[in-house]
C-alpha atoms as a PDB file:
ATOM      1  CA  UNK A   1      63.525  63.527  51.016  1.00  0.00           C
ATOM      2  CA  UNK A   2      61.235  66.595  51.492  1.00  0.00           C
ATOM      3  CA  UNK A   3      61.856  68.903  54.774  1.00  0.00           C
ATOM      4  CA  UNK A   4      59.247  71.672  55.728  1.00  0.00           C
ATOM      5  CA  UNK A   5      60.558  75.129  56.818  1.00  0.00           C
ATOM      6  CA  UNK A   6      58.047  77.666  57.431  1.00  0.00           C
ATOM      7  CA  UNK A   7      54.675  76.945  54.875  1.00  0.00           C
ATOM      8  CA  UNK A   8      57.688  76.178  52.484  1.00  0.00           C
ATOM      9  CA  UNK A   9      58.562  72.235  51.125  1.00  0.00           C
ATOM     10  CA  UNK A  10      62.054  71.958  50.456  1.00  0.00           C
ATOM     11  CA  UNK A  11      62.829  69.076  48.376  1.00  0.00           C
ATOM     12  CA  UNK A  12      66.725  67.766  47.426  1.00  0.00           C
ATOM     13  CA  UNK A  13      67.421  67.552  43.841  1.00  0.00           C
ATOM     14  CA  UNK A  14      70.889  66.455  44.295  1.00  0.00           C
ATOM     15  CA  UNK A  15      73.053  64.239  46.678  1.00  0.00           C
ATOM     16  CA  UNK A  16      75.366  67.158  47.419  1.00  0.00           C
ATOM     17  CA  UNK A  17      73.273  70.276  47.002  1.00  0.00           C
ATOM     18  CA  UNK A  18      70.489  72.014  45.463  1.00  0.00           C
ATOM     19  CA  UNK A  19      67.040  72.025  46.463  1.00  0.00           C
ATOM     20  CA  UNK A  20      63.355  72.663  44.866  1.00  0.00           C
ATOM     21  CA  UNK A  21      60.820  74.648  46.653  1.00  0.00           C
ATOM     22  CA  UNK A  22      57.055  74.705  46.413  1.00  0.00           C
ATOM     23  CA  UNK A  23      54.600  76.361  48.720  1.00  0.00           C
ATOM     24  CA  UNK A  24      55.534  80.106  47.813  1.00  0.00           C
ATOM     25  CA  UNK A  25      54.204  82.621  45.003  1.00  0.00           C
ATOM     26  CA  UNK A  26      56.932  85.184  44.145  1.00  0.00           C
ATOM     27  CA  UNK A  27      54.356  87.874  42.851  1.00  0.00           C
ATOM     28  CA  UNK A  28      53.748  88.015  46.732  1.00  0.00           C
ATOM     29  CA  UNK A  29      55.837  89.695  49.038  1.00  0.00           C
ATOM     30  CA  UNK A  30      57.702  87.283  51.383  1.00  0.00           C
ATOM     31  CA  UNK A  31      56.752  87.331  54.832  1.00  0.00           C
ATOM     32  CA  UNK A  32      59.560  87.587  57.121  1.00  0.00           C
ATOM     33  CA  UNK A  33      59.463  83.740  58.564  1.00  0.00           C
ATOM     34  CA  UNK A  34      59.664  82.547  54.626  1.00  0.00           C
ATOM     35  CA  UNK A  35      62.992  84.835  53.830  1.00  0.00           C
ATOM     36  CA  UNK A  36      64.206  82.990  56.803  1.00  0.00           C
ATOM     37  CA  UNK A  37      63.633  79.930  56.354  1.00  0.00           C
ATOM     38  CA  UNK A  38      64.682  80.722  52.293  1.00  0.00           C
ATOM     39  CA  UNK A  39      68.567  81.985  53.824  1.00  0.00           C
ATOM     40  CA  UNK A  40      68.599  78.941  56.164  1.00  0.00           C
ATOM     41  CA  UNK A  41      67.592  76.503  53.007  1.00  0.00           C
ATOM     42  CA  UNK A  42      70.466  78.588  51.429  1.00  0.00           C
ATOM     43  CA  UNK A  43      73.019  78.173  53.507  1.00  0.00           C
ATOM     44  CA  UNK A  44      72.123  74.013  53.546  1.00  0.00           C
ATOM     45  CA  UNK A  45      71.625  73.434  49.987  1.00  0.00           C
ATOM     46  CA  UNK A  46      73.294  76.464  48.149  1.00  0.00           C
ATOM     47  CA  UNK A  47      70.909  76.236  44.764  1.00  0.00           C
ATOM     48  CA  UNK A  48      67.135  76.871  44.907  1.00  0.00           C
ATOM     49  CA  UNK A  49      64.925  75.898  42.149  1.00  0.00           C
ATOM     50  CA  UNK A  50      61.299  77.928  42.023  1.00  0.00           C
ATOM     51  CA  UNK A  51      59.487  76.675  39.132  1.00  0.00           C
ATOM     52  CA  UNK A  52      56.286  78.273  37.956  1.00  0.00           C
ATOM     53  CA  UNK A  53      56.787  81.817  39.126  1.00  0.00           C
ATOM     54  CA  UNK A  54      55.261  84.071  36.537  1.00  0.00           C
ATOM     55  CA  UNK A  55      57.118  87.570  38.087  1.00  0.00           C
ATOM     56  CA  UNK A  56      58.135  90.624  36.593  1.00  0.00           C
ATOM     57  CA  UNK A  57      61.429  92.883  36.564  1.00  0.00           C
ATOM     58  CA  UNK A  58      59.845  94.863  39.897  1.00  0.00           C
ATOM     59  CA  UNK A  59      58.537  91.002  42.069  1.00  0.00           C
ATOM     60  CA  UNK A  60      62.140  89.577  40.965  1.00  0.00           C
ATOM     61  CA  UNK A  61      64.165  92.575  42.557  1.00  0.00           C
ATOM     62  CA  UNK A  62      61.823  92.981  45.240  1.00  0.00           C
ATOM     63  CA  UNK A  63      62.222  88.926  46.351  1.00  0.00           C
ATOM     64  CA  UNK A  64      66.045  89.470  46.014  1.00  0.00           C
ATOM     65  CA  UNK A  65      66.226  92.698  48.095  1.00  0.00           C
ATOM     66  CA  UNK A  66      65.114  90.524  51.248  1.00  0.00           C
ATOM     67  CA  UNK A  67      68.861  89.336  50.964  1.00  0.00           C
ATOM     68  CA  UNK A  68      70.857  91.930  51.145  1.00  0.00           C
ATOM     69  CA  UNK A  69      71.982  94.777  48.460  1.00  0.00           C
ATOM     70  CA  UNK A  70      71.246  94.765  45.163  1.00  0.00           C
ATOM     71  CA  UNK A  71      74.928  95.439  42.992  1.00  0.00           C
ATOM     72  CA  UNK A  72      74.052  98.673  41.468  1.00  0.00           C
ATOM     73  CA  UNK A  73      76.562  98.149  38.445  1.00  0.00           C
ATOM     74  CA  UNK A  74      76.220  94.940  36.083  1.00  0.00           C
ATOM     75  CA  UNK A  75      79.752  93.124  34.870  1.00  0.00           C
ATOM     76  CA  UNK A  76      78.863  93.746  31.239  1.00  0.00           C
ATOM     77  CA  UNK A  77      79.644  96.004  27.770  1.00  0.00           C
ATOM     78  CA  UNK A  78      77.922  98.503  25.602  1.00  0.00           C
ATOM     79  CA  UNK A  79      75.914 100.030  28.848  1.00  0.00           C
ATOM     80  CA  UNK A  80      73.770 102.735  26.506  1.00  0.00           C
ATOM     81  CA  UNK A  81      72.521  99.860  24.584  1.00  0.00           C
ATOM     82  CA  UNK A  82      70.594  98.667  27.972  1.00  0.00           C
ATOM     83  CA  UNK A  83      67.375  96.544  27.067  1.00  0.00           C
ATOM     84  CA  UNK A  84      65.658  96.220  30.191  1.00  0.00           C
ATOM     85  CA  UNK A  85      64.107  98.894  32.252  1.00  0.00           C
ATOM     86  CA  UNK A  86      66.607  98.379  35.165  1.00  0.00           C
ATOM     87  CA  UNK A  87      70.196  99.358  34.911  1.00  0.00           C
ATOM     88  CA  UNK A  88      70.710  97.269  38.140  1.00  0.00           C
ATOM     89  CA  UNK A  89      69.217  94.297  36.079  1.00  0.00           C
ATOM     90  CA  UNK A  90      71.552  91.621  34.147  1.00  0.00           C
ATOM     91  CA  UNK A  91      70.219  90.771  30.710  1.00  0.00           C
ATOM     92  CA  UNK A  92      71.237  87.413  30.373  1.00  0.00           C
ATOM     93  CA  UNK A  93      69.401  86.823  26.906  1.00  0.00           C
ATOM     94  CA  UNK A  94      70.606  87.036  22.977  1.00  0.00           C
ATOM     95  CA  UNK A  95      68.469  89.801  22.267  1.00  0.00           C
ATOM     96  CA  UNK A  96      69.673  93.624  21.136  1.00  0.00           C
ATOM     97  CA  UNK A  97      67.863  96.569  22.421  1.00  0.00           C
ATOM     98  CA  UNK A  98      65.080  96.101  19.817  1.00  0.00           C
ATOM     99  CA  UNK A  99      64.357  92.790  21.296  1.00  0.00           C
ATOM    100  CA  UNK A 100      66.254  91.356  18.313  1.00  0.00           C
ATOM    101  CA  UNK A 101      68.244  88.716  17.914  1.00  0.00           C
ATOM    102  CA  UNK A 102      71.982  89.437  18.117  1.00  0.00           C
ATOM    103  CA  UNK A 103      73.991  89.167  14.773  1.00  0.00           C
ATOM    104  CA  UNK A 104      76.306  86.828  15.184  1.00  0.00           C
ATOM    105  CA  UNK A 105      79.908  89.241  15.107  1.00  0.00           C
ATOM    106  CA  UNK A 106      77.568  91.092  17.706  1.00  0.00           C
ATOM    107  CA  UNK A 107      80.815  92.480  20.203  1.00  0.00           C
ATOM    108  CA  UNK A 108      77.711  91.730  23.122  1.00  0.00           C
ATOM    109  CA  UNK A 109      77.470  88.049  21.684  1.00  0.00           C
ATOM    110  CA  UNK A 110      81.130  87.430  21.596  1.00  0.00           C
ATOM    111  CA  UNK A 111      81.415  88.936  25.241  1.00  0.00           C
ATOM    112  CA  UNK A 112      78.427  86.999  26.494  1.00  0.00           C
ATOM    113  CA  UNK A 113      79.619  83.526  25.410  1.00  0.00           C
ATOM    114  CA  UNK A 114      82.232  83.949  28.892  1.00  0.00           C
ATOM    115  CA  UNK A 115      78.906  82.822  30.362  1.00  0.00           C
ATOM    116  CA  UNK A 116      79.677  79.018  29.311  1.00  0.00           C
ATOM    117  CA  UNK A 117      83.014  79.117  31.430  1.00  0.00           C
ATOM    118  CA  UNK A 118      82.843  78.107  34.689  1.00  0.00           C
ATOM    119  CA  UNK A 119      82.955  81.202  37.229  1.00  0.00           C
ATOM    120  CA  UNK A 120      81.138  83.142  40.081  1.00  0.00           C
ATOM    121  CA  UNK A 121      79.402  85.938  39.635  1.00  0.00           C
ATOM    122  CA  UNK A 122      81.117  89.301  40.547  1.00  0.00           C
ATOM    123  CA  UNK A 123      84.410  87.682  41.656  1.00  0.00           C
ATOM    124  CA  UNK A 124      86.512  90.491  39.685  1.00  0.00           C
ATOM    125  CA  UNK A 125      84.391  92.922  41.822  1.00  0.00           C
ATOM    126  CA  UNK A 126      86.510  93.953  45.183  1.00  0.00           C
ATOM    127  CA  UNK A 127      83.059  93.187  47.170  1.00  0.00           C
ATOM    128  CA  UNK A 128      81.941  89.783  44.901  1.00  0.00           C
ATOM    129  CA  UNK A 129      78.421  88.449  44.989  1.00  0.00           C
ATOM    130  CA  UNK A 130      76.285  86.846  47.856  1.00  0.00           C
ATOM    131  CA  UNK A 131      73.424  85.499  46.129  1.00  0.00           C
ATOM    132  CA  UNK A 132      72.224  85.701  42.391  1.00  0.00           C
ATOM    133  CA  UNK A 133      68.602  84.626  41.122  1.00  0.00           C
ATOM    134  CA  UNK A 134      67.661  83.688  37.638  1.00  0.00           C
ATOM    135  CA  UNK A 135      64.735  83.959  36.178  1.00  0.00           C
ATOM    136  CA  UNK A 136      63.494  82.533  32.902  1.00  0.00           C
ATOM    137  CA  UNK A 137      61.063  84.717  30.580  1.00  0.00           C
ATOM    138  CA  UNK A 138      61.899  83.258  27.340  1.00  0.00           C
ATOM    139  CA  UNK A 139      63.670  79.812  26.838  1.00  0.00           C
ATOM    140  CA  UNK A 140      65.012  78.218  23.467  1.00  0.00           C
ATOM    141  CA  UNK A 141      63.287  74.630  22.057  1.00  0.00           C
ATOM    142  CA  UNK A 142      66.501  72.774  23.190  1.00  0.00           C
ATOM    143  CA  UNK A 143      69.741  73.843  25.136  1.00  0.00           C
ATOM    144  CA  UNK A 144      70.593  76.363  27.112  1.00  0.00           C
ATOM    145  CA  UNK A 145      70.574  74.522  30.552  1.00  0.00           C
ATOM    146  CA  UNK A 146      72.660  75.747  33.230  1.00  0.00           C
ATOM    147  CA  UNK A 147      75.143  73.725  35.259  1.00  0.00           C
ATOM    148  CA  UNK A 148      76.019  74.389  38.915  1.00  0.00           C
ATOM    149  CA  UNK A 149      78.930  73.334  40.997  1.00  0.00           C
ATOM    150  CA  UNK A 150      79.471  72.656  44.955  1.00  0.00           C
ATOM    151  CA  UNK A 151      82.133  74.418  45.619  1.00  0.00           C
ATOM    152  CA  UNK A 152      81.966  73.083  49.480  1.00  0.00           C
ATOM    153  CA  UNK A 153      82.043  69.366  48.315  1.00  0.00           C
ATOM    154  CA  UNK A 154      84.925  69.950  46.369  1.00  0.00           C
ATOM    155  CA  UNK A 155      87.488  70.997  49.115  1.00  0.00           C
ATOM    156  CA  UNK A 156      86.008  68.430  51.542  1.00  0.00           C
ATOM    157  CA  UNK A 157      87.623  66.238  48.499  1.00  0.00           C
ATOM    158  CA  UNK A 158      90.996  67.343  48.447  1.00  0.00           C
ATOM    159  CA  UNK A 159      93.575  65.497  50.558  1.00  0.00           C
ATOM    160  CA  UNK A 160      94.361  67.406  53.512  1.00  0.00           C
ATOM    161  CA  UNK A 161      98.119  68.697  52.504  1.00  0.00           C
ATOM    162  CA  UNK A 162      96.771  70.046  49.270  1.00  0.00           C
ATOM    163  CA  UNK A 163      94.544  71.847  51.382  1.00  0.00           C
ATOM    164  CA  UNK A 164      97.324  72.829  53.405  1.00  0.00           C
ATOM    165  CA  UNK A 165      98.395  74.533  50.664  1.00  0.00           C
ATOM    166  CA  UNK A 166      96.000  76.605  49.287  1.00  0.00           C
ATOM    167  CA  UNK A 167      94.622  77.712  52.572  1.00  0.00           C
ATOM    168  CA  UNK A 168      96.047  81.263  52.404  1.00  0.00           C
ATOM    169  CA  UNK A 169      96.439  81.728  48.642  1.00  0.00           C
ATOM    170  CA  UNK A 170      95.197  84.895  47.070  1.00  0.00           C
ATOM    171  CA  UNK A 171      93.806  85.144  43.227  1.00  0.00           C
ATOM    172  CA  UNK A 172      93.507  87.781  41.160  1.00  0.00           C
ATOM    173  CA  UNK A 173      89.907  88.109  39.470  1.00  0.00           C
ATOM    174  CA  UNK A 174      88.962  90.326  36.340  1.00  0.00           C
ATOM    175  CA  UNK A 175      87.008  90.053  33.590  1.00  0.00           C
ATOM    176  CA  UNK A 176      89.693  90.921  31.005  1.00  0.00           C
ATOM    177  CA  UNK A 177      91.338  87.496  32.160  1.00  0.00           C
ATOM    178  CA  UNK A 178      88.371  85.107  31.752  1.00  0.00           C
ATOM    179  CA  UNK A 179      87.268  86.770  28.178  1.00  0.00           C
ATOM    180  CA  UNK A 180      91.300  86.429  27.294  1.00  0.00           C
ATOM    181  CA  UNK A 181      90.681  82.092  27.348  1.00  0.00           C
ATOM    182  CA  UNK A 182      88.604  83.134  24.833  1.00  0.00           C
ATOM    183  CA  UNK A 183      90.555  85.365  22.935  1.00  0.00           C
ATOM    184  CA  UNK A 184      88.424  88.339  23.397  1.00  0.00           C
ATOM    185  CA  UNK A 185      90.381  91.287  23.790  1.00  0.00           C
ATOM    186  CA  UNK A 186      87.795  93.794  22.395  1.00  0.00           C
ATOM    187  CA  UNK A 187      87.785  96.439  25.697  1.00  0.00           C
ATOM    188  CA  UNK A 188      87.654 100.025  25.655  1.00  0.00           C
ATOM    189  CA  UNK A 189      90.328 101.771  27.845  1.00  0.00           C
ATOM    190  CA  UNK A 190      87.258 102.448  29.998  1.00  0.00           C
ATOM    191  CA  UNK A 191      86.028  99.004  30.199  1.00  0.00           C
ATOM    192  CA  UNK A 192      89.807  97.827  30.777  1.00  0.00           C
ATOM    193  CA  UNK A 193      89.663 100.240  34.104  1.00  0.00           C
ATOM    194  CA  UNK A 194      86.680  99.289  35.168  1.00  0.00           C
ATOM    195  CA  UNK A 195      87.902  95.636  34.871  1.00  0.00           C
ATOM    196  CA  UNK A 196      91.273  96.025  36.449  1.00  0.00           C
ATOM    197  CA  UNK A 197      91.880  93.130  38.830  1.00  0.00           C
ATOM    198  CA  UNK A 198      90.916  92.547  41.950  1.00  0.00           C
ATOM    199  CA  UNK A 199      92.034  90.042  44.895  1.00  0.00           C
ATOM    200  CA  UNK A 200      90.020  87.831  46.443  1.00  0.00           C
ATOM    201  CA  UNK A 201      90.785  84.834  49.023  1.00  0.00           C
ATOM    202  CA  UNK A 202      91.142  80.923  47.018  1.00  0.00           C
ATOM    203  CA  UNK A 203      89.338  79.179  50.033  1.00  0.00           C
ATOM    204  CA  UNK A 204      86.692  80.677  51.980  1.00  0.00           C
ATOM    205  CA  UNK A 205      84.737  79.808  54.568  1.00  0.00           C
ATOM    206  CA  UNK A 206      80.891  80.219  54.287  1.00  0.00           C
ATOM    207  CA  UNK A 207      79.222  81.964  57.066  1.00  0.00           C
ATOM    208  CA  UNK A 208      76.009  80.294  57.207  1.00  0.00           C
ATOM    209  CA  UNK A 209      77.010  76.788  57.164  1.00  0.00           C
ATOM    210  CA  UNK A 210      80.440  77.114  58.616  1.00  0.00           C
ATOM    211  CA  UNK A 211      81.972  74.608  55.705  1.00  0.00           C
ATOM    212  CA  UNK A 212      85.214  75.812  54.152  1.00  0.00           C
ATOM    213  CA  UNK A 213      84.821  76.299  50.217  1.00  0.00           C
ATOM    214  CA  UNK A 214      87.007  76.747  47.027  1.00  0.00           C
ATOM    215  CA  UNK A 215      86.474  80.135  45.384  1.00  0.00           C
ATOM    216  CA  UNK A 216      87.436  79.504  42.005  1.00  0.00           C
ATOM    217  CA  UNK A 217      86.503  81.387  38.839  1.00  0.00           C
ATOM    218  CA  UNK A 218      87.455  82.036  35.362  1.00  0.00           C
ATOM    219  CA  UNK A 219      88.016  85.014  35.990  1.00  0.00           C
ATOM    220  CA  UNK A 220      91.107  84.326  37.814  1.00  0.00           C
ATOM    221  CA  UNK A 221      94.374  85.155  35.843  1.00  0.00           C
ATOM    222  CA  UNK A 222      97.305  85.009  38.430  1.00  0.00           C
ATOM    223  CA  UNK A 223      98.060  84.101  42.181  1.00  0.00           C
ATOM    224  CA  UNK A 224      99.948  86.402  44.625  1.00  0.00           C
ATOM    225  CA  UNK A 225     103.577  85.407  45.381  1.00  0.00           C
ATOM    226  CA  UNK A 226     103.234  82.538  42.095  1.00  0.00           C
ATOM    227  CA  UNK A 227     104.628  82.888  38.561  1.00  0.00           C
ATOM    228  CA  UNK A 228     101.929  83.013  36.434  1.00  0.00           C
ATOM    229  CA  UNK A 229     102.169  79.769  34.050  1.00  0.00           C
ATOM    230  CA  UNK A 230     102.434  77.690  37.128  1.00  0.00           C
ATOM    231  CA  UNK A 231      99.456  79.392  39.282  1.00  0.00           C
ATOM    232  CA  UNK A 232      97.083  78.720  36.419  1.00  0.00           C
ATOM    233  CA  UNK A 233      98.702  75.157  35.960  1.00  0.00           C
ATOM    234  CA  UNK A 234      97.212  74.877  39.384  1.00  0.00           C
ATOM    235  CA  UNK A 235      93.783  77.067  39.219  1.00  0.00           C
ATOM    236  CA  UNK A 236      92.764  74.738  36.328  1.00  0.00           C
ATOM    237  CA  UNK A 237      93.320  71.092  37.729  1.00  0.00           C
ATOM    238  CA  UNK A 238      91.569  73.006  40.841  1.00  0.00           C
ATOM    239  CA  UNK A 239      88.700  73.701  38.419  1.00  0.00           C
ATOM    240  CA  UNK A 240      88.783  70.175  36.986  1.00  0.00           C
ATOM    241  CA  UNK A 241      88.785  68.840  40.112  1.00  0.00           C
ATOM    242  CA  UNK A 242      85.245  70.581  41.195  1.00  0.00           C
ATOM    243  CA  UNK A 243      83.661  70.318  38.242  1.00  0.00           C
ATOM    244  CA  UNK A 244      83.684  66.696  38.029  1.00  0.00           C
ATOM    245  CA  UNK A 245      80.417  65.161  37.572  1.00  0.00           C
ATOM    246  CA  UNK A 246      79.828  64.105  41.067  1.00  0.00           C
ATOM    247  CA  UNK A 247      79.888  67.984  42.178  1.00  0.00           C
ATOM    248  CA  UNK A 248      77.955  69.217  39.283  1.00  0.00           C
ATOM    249  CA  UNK A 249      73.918  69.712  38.985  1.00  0.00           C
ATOM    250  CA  UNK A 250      72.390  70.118  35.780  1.00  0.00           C
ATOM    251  CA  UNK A 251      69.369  72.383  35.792  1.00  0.00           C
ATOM    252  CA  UNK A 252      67.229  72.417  32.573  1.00  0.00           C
ATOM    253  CA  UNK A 253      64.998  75.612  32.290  1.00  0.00           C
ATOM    254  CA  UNK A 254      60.941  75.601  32.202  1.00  0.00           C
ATOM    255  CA  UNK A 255      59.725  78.906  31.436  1.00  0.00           C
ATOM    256  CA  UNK A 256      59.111  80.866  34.696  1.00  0.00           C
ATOM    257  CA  UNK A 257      61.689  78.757  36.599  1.00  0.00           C
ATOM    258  CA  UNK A 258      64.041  81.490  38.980  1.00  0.00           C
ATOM    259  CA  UNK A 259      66.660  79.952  40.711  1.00  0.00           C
ATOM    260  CA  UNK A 260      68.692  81.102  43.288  1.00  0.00           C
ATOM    261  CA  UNK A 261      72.194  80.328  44.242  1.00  0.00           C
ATOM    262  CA  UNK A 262      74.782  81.529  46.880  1.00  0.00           C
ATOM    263  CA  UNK A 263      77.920  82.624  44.462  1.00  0.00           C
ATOM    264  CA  UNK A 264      80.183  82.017  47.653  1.00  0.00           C
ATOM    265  CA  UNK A 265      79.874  78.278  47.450  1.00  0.00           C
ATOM    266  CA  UNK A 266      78.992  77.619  44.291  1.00  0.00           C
ATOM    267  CA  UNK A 267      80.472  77.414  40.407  1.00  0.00           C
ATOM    268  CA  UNK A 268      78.114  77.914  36.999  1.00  0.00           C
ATOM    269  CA  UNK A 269      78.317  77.910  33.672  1.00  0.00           C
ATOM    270  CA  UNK A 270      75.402  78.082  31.045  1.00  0.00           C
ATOM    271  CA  UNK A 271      75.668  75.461  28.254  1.00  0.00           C
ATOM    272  CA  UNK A 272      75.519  76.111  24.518  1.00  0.00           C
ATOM    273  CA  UNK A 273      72.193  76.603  22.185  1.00  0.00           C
ATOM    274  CA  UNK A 274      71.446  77.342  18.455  1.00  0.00           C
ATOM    275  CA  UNK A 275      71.622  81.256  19.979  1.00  0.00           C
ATOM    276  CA  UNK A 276      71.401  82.773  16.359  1.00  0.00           C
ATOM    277  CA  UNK A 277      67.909  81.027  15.805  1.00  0.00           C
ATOM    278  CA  UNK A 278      66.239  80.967  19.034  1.00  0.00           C
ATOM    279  CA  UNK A 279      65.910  83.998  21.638  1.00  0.00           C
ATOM    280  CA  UNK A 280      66.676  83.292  25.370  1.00  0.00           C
ATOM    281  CA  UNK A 281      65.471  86.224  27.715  1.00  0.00           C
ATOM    282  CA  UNK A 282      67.021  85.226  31.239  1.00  0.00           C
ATOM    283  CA  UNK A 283      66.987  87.823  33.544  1.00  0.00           C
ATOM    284  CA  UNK A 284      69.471  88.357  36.862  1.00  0.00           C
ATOM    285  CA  UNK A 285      69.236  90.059  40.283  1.00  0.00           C
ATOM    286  CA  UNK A 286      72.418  89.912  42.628  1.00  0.00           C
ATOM    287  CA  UNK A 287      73.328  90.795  45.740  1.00  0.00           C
ATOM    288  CA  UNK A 288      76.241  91.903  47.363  1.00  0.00           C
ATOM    289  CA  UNK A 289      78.381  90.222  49.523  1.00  0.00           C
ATOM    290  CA  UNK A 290      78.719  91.794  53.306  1.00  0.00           C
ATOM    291  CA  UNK A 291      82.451  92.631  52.238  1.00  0.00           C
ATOM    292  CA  UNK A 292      85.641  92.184  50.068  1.00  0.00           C
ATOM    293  CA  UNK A 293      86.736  88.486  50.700  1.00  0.00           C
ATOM    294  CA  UNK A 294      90.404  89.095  52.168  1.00  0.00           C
ATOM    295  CA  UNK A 295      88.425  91.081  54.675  1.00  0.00           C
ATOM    296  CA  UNK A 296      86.641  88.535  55.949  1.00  0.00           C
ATOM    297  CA  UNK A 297      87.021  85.930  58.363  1.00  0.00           C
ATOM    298  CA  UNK A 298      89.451  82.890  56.958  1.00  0.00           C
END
């Protein structure tokens, strides 16, 4: 059922979450009533699908900049070999710096393919992400969709001692431990700084809706105050828990689709594709959240 906020139609794609909207041109600066009503379709449906916006690098970080501040440093490898014009900018493709297919022993390709775990962005950052926005230049023949989880519905489903529980646990979030389920240890002593954990709060509650949410990641490696075989015992029936297919929204890509999600609320993962035949050139803006989690309101 369709809902109109500002010039905007805001259409449900899912019983849970996620949300289309039509009425808007990206190339155009938002006015300030349609960046409201955006945040307030946000904080409702967490996932926003734009189809048909034909933008470039400068219209996709200008449209994200009306929601706070941009991250200035990407959660990525091999910095100098930077494709895109925008440090600031995640390239989310399978393409080298020549535009070029990666090989496939490509230390970039191995590192990328954390992308199909389930996470949210920037969690192993002390301040994670608020919102991130997708935006699809190039998109392979088949595969390569994108799933999405509601991280919201999936507490409101846990019996009310587990949440009990978990209330006031604290995770620890890097990098280094979501590549590890992969067995990539291939970090520079730099890259292993950089990537040292960080804690962040295991239930949350969202500030525009009010709704309590799991924060989980694959990122996370250990839980304060648990032994470690037993906390991720628990972190992954968590994960199986809110990624069952009830929670879960499957977006596949048109070319020029961006969508939006609020990484507070909300799980991803991209799913697989024949990525040493096609190219996919996906390109991500993300904001910041207003602060470190633990330093927010519980």
């Amino acid at each position: 059922m369709g809902a109109t906020l500002s010039a905007l139609r805001v259409t449900r794609l899912h019983p849970l979450f996620v949300a289309e909207v039509e009425g808007i041109d990206l190339r155009q600066p938002l006015s300030p009533e349609d960046a409201r009503a955006i945040e307030a379709a946000m904080d409702e449906h967490a996932v926003l699908v734009f189809r048909g916006q034909d933008i470039d690098d400068d219209q996709q970080i200008r449209f994200i900049e009306h929601f706070g501040e941009m991250e200035e440093n990407t959660g990525t490898i091999d910095l100098h070999k930077q494709r895109l014009k925008h440090a600031r900018m995640n390239d989310i493709s399978n393409l080298d710096e020549q535009g070029r297919l990666l090989a496939a022993d490509d230390r970039r390709r191995m590192f990328n393919l954390g992308n199909r775990l389930w996470h949210s962005d920037s969690s192993f950052k002390p301040t994670p992400a608020k919102y991130s926005a997708l935006h699809a230049r190039v998109i392979p023949p088949e595969g390569g969709d994108t799933e999405f989880a509601d991280m919201r519905a999936a507490w409101d489903a846990l019996p009310a001692a587990q949440q009990a529980e978990l209330r006031d646990l604290v995770a620890d979030h890097s990098l280094i431990f979501s590549r590890a389920t992969l067995g990539f240890e291939a970090f520079t002593e730099e890259e292993r700084r950089k990537f040292a954990p960080v804690p962040q709060r295991l239930v949350r509650r969202h500030p525009g809706s009010g709704r309590l949410s799991l924060f989980l990641s694959a990122h996370i490696g250990r839980l304060h105050g648990w032994p470690v075989p037993e906390a991720m015992c628990l972190v992954r029936d968590l994960a199986e828990h809110a990624t069952q297919r009830e929670f879960v929204y499957r977006h596949r890509w048109q070319r020029h689709d961006l969508v939006m999600w609020d990484n507070r609320c909300t799980m991803h993962r991209a799913r697989p594709f024949a990525d040493t035949r096609h190219p996919r050139d996906m390109r991500r803006v993300t904001v910041k959240d207003s602060a470190p989690t633990l330093d927010q309101a519980a």
